[in-house]
N, C-alpha and C. Protein backbone atom coordinates (compact mmCIF):
# COMPACT_ATOMS: atom_id res chain seq x y z
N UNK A 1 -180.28 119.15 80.36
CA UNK A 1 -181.33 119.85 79.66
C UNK A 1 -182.59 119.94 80.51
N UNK A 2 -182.67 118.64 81.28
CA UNK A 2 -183.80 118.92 81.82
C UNK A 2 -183.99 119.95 83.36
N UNK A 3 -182.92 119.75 84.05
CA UNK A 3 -182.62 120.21 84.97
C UNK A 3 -182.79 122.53 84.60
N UNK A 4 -182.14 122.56 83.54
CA UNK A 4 -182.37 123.94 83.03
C UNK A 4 -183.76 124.11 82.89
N UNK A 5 -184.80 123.78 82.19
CA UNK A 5 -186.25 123.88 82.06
C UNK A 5 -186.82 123.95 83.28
N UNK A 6 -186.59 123.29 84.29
CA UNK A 6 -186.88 123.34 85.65
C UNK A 6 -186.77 124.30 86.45
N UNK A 7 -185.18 125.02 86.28
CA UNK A 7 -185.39 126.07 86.84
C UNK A 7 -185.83 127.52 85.83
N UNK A 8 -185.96 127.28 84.88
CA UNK A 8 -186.64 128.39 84.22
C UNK A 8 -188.13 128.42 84.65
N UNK A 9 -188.77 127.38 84.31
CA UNK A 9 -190.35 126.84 85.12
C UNK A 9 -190.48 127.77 86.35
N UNK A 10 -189.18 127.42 87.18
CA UNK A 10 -190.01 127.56 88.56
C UNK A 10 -189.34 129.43 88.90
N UNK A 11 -188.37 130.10 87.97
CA UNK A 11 -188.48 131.43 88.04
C UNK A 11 -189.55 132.10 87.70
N UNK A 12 -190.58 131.47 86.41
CA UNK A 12 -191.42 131.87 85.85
C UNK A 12 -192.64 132.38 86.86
N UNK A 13 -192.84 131.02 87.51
CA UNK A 13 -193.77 131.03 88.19
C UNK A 13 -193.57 132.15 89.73
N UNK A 14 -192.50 132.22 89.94
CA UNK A 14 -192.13 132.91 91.36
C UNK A 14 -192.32 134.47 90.46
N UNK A 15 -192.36 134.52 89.35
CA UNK A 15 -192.56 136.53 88.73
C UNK A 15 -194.01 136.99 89.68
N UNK A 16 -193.77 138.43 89.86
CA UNK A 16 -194.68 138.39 90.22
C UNK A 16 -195.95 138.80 89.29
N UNK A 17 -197.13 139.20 89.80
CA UNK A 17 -197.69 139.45 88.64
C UNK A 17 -198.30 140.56 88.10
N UNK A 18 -198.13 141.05 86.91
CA UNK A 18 -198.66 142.44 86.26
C UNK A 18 -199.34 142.16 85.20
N UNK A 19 -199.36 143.48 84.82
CA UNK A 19 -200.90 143.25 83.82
C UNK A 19 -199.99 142.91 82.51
N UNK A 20 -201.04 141.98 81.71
CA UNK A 20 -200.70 141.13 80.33
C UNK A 20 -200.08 142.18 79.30
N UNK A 21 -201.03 143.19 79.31
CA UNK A 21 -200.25 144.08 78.11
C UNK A 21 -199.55 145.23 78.40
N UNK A 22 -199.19 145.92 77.59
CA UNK A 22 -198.06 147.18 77.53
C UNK A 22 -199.21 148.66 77.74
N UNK A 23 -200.79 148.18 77.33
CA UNK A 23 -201.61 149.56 77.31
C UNK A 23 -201.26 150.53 78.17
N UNK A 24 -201.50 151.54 77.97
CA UNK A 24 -201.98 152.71 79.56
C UNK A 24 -202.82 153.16 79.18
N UNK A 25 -203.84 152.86 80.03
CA UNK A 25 -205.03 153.59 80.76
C UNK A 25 -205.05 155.15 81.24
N UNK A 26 -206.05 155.63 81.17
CA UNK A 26 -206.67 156.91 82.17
C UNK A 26 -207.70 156.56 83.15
N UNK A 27 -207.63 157.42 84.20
CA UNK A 27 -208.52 157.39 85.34
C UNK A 27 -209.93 158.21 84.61
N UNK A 28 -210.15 158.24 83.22
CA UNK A 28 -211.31 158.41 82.68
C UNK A 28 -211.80 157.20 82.21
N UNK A 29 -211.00 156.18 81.48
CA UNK A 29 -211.07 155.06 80.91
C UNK A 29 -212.50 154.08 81.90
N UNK A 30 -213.23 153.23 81.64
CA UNK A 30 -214.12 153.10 82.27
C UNK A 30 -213.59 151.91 83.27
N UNK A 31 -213.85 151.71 84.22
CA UNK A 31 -213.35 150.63 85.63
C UNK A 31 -211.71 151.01 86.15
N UNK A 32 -211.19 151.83 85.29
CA UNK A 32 -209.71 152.13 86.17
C UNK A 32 -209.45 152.97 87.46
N UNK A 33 -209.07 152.39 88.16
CA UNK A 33 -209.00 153.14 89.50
C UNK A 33 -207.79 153.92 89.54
N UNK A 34 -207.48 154.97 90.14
CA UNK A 34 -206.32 155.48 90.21
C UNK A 34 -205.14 154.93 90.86
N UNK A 35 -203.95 155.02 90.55
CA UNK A 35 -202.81 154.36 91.71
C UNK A 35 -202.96 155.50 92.79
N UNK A 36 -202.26 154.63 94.01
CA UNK A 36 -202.28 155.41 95.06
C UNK A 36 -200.81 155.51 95.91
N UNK A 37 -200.41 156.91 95.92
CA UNK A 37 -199.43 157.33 96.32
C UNK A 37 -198.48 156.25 97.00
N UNK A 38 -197.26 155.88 97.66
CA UNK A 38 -196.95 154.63 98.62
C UNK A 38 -195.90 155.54 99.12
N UNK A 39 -194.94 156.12 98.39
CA UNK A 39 -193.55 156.64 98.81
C UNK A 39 -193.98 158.40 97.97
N UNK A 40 -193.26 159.10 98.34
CA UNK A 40 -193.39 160.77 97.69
C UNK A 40 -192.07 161.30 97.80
N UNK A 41 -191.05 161.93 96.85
CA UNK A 41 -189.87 162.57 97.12
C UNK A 41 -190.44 163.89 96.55
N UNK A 42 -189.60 164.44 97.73
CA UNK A 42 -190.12 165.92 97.01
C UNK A 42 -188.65 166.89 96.51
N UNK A 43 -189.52 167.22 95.75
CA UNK A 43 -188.42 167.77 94.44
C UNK A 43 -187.41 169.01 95.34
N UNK A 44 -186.36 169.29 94.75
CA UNK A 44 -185.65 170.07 95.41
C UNK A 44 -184.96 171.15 94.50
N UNK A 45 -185.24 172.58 95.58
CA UNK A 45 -184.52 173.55 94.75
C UNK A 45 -182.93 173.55 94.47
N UNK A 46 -182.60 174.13 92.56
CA UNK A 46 -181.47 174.34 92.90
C UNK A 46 -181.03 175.81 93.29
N UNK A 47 -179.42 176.02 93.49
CA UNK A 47 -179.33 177.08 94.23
C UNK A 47 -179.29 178.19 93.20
N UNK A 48 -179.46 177.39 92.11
CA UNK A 48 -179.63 178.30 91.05
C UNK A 48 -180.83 179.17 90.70
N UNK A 49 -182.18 178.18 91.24
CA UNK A 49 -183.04 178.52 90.92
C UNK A 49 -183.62 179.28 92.48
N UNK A 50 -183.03 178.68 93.27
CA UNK A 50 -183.66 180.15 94.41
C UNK A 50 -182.94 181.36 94.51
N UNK A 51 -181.68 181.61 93.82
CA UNK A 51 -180.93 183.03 93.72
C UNK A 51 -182.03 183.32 92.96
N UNK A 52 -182.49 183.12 91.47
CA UNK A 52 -183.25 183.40 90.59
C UNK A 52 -184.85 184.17 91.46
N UNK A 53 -184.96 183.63 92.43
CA UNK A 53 -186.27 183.37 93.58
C UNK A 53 -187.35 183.12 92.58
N UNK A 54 -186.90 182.08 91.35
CA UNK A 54 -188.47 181.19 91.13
C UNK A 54 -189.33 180.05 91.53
N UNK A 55 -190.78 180.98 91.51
CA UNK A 55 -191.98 179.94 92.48
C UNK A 55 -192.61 179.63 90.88
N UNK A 56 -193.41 178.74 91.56
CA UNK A 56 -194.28 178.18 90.51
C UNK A 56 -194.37 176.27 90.70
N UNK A 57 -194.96 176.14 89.89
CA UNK A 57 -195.13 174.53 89.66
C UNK A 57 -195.08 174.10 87.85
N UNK A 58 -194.43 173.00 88.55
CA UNK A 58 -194.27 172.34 87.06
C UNK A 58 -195.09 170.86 87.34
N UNK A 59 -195.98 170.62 85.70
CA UNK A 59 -196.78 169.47 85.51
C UNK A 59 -196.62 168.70 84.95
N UNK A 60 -196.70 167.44 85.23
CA UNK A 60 -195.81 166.29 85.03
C UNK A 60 -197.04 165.64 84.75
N UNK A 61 -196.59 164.99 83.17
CA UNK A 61 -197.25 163.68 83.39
C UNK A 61 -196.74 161.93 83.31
N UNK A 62 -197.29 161.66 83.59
CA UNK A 62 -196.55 160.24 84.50
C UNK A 62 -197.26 158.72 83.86
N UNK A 63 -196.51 158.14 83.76
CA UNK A 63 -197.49 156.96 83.74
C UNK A 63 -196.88 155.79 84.85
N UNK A 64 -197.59 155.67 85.79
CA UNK A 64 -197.45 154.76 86.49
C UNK A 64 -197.60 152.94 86.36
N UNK A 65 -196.65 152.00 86.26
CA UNK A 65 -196.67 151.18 85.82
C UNK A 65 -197.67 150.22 86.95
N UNK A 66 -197.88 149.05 85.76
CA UNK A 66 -198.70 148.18 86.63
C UNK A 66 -198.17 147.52 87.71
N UNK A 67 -196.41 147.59 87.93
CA UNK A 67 -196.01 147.33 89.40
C UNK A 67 -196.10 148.30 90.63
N UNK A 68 -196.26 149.68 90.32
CA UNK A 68 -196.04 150.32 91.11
C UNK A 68 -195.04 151.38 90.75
N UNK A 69 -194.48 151.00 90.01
CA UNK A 69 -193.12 152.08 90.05
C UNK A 69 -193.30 152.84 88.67
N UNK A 70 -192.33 153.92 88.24
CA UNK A 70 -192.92 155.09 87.79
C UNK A 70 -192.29 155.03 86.10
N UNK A 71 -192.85 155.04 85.51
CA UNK A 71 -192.40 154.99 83.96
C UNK A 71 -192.10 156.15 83.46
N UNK A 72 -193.36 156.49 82.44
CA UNK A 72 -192.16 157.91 81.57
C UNK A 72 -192.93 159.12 82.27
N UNK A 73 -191.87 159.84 82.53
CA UNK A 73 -192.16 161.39 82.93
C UNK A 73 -191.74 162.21 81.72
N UNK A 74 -192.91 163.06 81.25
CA UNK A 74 -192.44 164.15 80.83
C UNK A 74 -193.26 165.56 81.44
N UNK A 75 -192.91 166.37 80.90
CA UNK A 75 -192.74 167.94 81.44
C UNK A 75 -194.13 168.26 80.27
N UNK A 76 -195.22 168.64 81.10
CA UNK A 76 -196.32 168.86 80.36
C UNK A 76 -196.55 170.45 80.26
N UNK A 77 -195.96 170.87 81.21
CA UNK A 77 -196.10 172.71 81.79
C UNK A 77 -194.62 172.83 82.55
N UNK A 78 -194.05 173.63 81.45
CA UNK A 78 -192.33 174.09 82.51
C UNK A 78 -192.25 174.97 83.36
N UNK A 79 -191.76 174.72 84.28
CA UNK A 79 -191.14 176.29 85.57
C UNK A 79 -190.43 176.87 84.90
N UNK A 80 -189.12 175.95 84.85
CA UNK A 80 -187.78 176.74 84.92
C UNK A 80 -186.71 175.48 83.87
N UNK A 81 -186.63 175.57 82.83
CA UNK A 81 -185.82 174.73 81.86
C UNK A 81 -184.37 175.17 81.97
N UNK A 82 -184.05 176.61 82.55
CA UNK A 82 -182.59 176.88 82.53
C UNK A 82 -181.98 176.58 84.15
N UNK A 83 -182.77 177.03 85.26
CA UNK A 83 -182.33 176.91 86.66
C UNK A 83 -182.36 175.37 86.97
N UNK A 84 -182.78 174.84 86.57
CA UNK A 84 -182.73 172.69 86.61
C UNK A 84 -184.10 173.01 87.29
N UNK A 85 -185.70 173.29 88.00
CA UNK A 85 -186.64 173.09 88.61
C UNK A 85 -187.20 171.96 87.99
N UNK A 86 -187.20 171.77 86.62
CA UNK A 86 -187.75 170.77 85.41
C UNK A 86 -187.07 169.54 86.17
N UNK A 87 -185.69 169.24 85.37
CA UNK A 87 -185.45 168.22 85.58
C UNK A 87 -185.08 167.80 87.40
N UNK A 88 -185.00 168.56 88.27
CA UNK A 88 -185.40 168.27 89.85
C UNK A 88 -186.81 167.91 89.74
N UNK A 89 -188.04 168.45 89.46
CA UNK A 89 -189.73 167.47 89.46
C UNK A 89 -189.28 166.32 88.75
N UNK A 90 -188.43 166.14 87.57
CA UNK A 90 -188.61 164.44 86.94
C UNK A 90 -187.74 163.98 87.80
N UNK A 91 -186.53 164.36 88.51
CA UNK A 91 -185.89 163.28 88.86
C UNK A 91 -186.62 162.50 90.18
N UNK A 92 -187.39 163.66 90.83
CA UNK A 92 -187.68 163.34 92.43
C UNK A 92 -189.32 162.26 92.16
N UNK A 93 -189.42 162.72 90.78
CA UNK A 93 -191.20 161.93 90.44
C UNK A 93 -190.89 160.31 89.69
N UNK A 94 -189.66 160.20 89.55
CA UNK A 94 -189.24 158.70 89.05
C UNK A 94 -188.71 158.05 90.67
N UNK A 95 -188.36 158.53 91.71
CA UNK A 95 -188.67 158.10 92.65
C UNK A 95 -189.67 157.85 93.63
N UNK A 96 -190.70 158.08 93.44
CA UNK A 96 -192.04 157.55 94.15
C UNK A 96 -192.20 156.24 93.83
N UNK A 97 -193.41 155.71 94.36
CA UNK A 97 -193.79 154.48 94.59
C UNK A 97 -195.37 154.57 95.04
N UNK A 98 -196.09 153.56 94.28
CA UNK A 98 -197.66 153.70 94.10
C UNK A 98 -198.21 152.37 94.40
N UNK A 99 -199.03 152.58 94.83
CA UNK A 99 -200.20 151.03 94.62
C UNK A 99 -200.76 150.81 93.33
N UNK A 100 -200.01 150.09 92.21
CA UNK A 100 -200.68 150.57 91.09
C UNK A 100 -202.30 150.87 90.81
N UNK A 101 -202.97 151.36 89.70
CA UNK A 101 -204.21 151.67 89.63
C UNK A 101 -204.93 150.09 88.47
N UNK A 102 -205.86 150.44 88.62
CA UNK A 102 -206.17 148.90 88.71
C UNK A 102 -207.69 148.82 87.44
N UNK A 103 -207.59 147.51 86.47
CA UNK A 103 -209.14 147.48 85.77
C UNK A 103 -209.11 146.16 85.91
N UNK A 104 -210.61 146.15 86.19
CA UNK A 104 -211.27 145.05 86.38
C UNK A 104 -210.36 144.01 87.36
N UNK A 105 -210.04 144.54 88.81
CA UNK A 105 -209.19 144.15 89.67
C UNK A 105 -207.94 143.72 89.24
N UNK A 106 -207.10 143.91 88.65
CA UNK A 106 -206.00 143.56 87.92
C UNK A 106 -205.09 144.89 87.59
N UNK A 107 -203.76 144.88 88.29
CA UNK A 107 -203.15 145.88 88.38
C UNK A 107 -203.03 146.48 86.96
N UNK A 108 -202.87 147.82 86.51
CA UNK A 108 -202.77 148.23 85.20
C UNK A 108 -201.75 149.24 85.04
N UNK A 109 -201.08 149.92 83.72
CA UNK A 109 -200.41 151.25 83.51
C UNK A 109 -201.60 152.58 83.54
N UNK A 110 -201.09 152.83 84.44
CA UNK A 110 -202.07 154.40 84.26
C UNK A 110 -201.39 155.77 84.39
N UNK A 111 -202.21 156.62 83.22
CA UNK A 111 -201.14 157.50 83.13
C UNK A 111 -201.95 158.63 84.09
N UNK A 112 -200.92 159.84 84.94
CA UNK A 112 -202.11 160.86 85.81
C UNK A 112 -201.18 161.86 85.20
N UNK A 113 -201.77 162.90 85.67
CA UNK A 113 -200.69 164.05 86.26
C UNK A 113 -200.30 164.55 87.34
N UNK A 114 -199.03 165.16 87.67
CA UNK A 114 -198.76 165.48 88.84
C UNK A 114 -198.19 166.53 88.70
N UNK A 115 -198.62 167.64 89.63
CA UNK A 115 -198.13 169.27 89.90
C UNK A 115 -197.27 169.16 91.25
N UNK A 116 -196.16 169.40 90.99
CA UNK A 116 -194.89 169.40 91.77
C UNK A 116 -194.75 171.16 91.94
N UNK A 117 -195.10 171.63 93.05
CA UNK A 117 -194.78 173.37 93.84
C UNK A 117 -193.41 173.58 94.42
N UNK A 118 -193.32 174.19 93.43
CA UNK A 118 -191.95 175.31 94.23
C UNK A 118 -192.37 176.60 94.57
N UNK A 119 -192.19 176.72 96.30
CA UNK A 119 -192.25 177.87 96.77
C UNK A 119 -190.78 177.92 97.58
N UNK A 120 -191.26 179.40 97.12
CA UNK A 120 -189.52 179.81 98.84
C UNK A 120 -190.23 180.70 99.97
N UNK A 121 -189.73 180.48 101.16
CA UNK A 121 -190.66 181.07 102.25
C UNK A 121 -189.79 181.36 102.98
């Protein structure tokens, strides 16, 4: 029994550390800093959607977790819901990686937006 408590103790302590609660923040909210980019995938056409030859951008909003990595995406402004352009910006925007954004020096959830461009050239 005791030997188990011990190593629960000392996983505890090796977590790393994020912010206490579940909130999300805005980069309006007062002391939150924005996260900052770390990794970027960029979204990719399908071949569906460049026969189609649609440009445009779709806006995403995001909430970036207090580790860094990317929580819920949804589709705030659509391109293209039938050629897949939509779900190519969410899939390629749950792969990034951020410095999370931060209150009162303490990493936090912050939610931004992000405009993902499709052009063909």
């Amino acid at each position: 029994m005791r030997l188990l408590l011990a190593l629960v103790l000392v996983a505890l302590a090796a977590a790393p550390a994020v912010a206490q609660d579940d909130k999300v923040y805005t980069t309006n909210d007062d002391g939150v800093t924005a996260p900052q980019v770390v990794r970027q995938v960029r979204a990719q056409y399908t071949s569906e959607a460049m026969s189609q030859m649609i440009e445009g951008e779709v806006i995403l909003e995001v909430v970036i977790n207090s580790d860094g990595k990317v929580g819920d995406v949804t589709v705030k402004q659509s391109l293209d819901k039938i050629y897949g352009l939509d779900d190519s910006a969410v899939k390629a925007m749950k792969q990034w990686e951020f410095k999370p954004g931060t209150r009162d020096g303490k990493p936090v959830n912050v939610r931004v937006e992000v405009r993902m461009k499709f052009t063909l050239k």
